[in-house]
Protein backbone atom coordinates (compact mmCIF):
# COMPACT_ATOMS: atom_id res chain seq x y z
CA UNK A 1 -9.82 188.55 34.05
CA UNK A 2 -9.65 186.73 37.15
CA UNK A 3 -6.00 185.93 38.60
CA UNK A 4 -4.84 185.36 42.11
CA UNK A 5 -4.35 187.90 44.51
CA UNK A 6 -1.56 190.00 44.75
CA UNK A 7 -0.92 190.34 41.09
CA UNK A 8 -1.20 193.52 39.50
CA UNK A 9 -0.44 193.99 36.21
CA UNK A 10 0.69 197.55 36.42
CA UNK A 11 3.91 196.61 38.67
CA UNK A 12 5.23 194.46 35.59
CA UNK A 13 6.87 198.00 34.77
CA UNK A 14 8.23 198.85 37.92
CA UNK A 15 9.39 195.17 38.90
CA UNK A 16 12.71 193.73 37.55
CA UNK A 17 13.04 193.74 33.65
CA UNK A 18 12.86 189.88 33.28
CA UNK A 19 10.04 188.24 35.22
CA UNK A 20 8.81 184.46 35.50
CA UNK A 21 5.40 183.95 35.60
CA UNK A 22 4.67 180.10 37.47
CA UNK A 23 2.10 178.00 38.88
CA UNK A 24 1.11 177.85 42.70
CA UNK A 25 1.74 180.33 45.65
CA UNK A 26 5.13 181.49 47.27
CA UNK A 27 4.78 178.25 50.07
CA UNK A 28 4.74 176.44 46.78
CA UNK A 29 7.34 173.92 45.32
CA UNK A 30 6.98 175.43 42.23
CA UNK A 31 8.04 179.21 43.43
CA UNK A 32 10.49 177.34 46.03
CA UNK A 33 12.58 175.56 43.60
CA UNK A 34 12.64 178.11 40.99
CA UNK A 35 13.38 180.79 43.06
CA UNK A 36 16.69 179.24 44.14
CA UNK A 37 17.70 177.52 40.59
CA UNK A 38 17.14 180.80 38.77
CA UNK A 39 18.72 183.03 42.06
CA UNK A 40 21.68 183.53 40.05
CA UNK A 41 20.10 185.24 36.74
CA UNK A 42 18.69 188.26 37.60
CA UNK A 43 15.27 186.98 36.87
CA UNK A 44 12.37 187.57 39.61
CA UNK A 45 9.68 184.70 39.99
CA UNK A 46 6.09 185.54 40.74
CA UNK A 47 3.78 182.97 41.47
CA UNK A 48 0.11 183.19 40.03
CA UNK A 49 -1.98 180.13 41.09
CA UNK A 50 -3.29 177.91 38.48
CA UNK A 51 -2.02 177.25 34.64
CA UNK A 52 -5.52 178.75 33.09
CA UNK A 53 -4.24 182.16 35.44
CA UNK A 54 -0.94 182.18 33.56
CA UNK A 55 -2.07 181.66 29.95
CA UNK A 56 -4.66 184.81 30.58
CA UNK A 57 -1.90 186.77 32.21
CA UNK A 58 0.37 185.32 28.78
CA UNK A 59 -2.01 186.24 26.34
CA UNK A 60 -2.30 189.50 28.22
CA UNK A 61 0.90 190.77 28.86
CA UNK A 62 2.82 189.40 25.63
CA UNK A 63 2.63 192.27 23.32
CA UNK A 64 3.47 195.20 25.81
CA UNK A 65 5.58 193.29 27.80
CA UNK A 66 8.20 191.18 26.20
CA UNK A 67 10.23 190.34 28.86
CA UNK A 68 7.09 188.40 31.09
CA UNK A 69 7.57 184.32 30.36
CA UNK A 70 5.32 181.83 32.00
CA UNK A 71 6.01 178.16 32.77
CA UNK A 72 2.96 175.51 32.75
CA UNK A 73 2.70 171.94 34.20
CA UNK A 74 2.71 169.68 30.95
CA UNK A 75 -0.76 168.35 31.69
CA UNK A 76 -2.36 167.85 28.65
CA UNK A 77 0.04 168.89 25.73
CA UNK A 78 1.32 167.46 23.25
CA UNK A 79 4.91 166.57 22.46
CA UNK A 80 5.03 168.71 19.56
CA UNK A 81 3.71 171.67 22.46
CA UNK A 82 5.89 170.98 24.67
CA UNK A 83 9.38 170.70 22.71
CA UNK A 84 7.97 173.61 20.10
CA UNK A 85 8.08 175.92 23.72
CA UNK A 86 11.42 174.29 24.64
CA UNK A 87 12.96 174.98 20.98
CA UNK A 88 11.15 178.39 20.44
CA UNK A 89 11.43 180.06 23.84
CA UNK A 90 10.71 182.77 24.23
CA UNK A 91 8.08 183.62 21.55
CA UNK A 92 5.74 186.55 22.01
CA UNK A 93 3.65 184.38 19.25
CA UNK A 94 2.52 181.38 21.65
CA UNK A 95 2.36 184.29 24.84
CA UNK A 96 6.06 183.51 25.93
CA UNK A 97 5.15 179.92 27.06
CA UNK A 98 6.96 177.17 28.45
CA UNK A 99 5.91 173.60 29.57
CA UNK A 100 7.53 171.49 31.88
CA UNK A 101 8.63 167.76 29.73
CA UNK A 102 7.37 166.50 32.85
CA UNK A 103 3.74 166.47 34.15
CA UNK A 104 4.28 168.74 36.76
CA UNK A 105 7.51 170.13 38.65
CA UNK A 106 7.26 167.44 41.39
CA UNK A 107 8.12 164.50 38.88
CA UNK A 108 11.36 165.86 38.57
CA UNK A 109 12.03 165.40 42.18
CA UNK A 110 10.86 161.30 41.56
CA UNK A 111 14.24 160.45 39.73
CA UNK A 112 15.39 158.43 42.17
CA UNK A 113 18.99 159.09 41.15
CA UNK A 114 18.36 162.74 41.89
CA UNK A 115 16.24 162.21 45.18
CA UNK A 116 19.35 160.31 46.26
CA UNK A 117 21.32 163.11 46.62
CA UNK A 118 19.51 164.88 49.47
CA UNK A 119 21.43 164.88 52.88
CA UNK A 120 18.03 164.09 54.54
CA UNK A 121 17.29 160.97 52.94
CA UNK A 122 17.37 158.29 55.38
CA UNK A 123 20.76 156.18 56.18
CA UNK A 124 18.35 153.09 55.69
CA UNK A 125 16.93 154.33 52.77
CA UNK A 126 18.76 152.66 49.67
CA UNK A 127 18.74 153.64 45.52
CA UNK A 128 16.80 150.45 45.48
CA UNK A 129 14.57 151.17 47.67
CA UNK A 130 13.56 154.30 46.57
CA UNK A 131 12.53 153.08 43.35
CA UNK A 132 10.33 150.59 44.52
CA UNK A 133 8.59 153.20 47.04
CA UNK A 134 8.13 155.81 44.12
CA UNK A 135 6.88 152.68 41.64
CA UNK A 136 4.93 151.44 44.28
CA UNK A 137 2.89 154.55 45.02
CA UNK A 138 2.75 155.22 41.24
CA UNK A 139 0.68 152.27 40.05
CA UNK A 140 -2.19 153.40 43.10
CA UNK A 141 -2.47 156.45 40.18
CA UNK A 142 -1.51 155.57 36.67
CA UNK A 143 -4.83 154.43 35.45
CA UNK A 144 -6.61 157.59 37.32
CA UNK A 145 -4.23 160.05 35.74
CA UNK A 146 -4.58 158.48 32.55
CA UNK A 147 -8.12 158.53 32.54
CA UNK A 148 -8.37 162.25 33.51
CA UNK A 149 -5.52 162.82 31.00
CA UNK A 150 -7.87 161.39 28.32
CA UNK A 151 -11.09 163.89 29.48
CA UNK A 152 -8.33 166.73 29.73
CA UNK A 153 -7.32 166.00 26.00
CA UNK A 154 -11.11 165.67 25.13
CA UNK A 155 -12.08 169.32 26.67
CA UNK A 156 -8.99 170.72 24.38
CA UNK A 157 -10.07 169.14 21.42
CA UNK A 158 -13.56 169.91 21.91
CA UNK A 159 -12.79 173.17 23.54
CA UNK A 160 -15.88 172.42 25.56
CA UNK A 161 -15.81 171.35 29.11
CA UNK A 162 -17.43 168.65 28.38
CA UNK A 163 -17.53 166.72 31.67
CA UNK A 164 -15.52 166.65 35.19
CA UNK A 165 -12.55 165.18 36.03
CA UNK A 166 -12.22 162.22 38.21
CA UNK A 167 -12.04 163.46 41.91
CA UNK A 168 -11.65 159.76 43.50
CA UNK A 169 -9.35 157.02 42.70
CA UNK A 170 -11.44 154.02 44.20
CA UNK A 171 -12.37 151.71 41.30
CA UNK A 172 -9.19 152.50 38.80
CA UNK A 173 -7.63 149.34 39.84
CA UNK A 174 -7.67 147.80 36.18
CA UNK A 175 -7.58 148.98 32.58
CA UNK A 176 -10.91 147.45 32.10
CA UNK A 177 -12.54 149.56 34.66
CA UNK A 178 -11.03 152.59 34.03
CA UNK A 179 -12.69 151.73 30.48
CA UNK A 180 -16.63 151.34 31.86
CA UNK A 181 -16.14 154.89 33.50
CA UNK A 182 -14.89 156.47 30.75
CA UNK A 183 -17.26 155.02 28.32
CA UNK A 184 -20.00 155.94 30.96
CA UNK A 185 -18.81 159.74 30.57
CA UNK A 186 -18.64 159.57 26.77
CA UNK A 187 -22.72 158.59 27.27
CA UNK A 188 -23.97 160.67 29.91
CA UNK A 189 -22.32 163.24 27.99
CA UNK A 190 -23.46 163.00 24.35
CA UNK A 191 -27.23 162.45 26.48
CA UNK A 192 -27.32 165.69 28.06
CA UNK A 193 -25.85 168.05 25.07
CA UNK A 194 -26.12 167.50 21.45
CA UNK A 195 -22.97 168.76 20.93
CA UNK A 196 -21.38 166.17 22.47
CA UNK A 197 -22.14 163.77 19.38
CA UNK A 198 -18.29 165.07 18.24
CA UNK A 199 -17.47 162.08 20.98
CA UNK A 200 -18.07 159.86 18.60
CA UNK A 201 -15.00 161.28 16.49
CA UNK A 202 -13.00 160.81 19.71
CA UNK A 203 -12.19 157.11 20.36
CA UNK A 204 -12.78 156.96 24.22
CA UNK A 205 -11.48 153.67 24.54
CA UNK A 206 -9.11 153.76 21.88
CA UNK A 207 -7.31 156.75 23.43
CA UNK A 208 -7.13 155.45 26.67
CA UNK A 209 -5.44 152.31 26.05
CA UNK A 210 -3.03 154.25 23.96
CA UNK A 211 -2.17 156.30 26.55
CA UNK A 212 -1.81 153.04 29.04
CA UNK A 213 0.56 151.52 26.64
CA UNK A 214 2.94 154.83 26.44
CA UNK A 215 2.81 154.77 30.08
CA UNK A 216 3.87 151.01 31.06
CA UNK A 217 5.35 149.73 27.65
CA UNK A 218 3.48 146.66 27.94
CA UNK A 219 4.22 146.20 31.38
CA UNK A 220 0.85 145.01 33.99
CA UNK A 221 2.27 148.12 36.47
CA UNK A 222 5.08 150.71 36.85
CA UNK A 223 8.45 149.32 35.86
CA UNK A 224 11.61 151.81 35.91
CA UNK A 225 12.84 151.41 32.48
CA UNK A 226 9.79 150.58 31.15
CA UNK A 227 7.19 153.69 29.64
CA UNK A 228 6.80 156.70 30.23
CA UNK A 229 4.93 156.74 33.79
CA UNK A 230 7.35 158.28 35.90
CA UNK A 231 7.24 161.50 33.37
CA UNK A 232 3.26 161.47 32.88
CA UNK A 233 1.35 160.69 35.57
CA UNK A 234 0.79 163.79 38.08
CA UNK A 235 3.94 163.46 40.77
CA UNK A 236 2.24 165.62 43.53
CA UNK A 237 0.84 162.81 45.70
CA UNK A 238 3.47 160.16 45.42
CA UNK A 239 6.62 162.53 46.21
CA UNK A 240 4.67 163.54 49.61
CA UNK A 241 4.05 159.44 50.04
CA UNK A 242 7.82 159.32 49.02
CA UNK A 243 9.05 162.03 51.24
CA UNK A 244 6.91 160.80 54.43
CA UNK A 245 8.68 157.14 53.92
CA UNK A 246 12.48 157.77 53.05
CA UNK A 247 13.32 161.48 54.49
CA UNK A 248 13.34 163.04 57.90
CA UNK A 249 13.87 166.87 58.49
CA UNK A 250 14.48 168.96 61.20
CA UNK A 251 13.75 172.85 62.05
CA UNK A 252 16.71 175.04 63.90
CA UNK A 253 14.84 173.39 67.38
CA UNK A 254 15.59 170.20 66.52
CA UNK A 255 11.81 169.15 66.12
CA UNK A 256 11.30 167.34 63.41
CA UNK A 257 9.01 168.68 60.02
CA UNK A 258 5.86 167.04 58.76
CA UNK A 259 4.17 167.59 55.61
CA UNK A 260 4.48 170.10 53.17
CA UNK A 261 6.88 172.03 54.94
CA UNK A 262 9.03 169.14 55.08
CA UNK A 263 8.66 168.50 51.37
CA UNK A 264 9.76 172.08 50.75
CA UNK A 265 13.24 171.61 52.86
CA UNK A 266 13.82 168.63 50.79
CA UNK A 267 13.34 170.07 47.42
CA UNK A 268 15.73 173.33 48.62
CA UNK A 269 18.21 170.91 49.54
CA UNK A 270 18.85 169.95 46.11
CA UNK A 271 18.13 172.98 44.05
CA UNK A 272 21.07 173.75 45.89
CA UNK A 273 23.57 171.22 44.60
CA UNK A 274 25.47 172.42 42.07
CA UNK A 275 23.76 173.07 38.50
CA UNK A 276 25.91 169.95 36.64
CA UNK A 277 24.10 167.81 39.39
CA UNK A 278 20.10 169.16 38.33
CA UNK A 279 17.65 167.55 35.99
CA UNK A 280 18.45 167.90 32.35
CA UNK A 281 15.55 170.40 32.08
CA UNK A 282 16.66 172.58 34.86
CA UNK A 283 19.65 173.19 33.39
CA UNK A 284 18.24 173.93 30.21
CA UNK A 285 15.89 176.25 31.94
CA UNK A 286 18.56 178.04 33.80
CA UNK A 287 20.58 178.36 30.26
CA UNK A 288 17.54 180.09 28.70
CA UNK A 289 16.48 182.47 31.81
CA UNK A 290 20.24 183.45 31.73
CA UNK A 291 20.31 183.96 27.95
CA UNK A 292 17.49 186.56 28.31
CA UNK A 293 18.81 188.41 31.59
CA UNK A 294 22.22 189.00 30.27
């Protein structure tokens, strides 16, 4: 079993009864965030890299140690996944598991009605224009993360890793094209391994646009109100585009922060408004974590 470094498996019995289990490092948002919303439970967070770490820690630790949950980045699951976790929670029968509604935890900090509320949002910076800076830097993604949503669903279904990812997003400009590469995959692949004639009970195409349409709703790019974009496609990249645009943050010197560490401050700053004022799912998560560590 390969995990990041620094965890141990035999200091789940000596650590604090209740521990979360989540994606990342401790410079991450992930740990960041979570270690502030859930400060106030009693519960200690433990970061351990990427999702496939935490489901072989889950399936690991679930018998012997009841009281270990794990939290996942959406990514490819289902709606019946993702609300079964929500509903079930904890449940030593699917490892303890819960998955974020949202694609990943940064998506959360897109609502621009949320985003708002940071004191180091820029005076010039306006609900309005927010929105069209997150929408903006969304549709330079939606057909890439789409696309690799598609080959993501593909290596579940076929339980094979059947073929890479997407690494670049030049050429993802239009459904069309997204459509050629995809159906290029589906080829290359079912050339090199025999197995890979199972494709041909996956709709490439078919599943693509599908996923396109519960995206935009119809709509030729990212539209607030419209689909299901600002939930699906992978938030990392735009929130730093976001951030760099409409917030400015400075250290105890005065100087001001760039980058990640900037990014961090912001997300702190409003973990720390009060709970009534979080995301509808951090609220729900802080209800269950507090259930458990009464």
């Amino acid at each position: 079993m390969r995990v990041e470094k620094g965890f141990e498996p035999e200091q789940s019995r000596q650590a604090a009864s209740h521990t979360l289990y989540v994606e990342g490092k401790e410079e991450s948002i992930d740990y960041q965030a979570l270690n502030l919303l859930l400060g106030d439970t009693g519960i200690t967070i433990k970061p351990i890299g990427y999702s496939h770490n935490i489901r072989v820690v889950a399936q690991a630790l679930r018998i012997q140690h009841p009281d270990c949950y794990f939290l996942v980045d959406r990514d490819h699951h289902s709606l019946d996944e993702v609300e079964s976790s929500w509903r079930e929670f904890p449940n030593t029968n699917t490892d303890n598991l819960l998955i974020w509604r949202r694609r990943e935890i940064e998506n959360y900090f897109l609502i621009p009605e949320y985003l708002e509320k940071s004191r180091y949002l820029k005076p010039t910076c306006t609900l309005e224009q927010l929105r069209a800076y997150i929408a903006e830097a969304a549709k330079e993604r939606v057909f890439f993360d789409a696309a690799n949503l598609v080959i993501l669903e593909l290596k579940k279904t076929l339980k094979q890793d059947w073929i890479a990812i997407f690494e670049s997003e030049n050429g993802f400009e239009t459904e069309d094209q997204v459509v050629q590469k995809l159906v290029q995959k589906h080829i290359s692949a079912k050339e090199e391994c025999p197995i890979f004639s199972r494709l041909d009970d996956f709709p490439i195409e078919v599943r693509f646009r599908e996923l396109i349409k519960d995206f935009l709703a119809g709509q030729e790019t990212c539209k607030f109100s419209h689909g299901r974009w600002l939930e699906m496609f992978k938030g990392k990249h735009v929130f730093a585009t976001v951030v760099d645009k409409c917030f400015r943050v400075k250290d105890n010197t005065g100087r001001y922060l760039q980058g990640q560490k900037r990014e961090i401050e912001v997300v702190k700053d409003l973990v720390r408004r009060p709970l009534k004022e979080q995301p509808a799912d951090f609220q729900q998560l802080h209800t269950l974590i507090s259930a458990r560590t009464k």
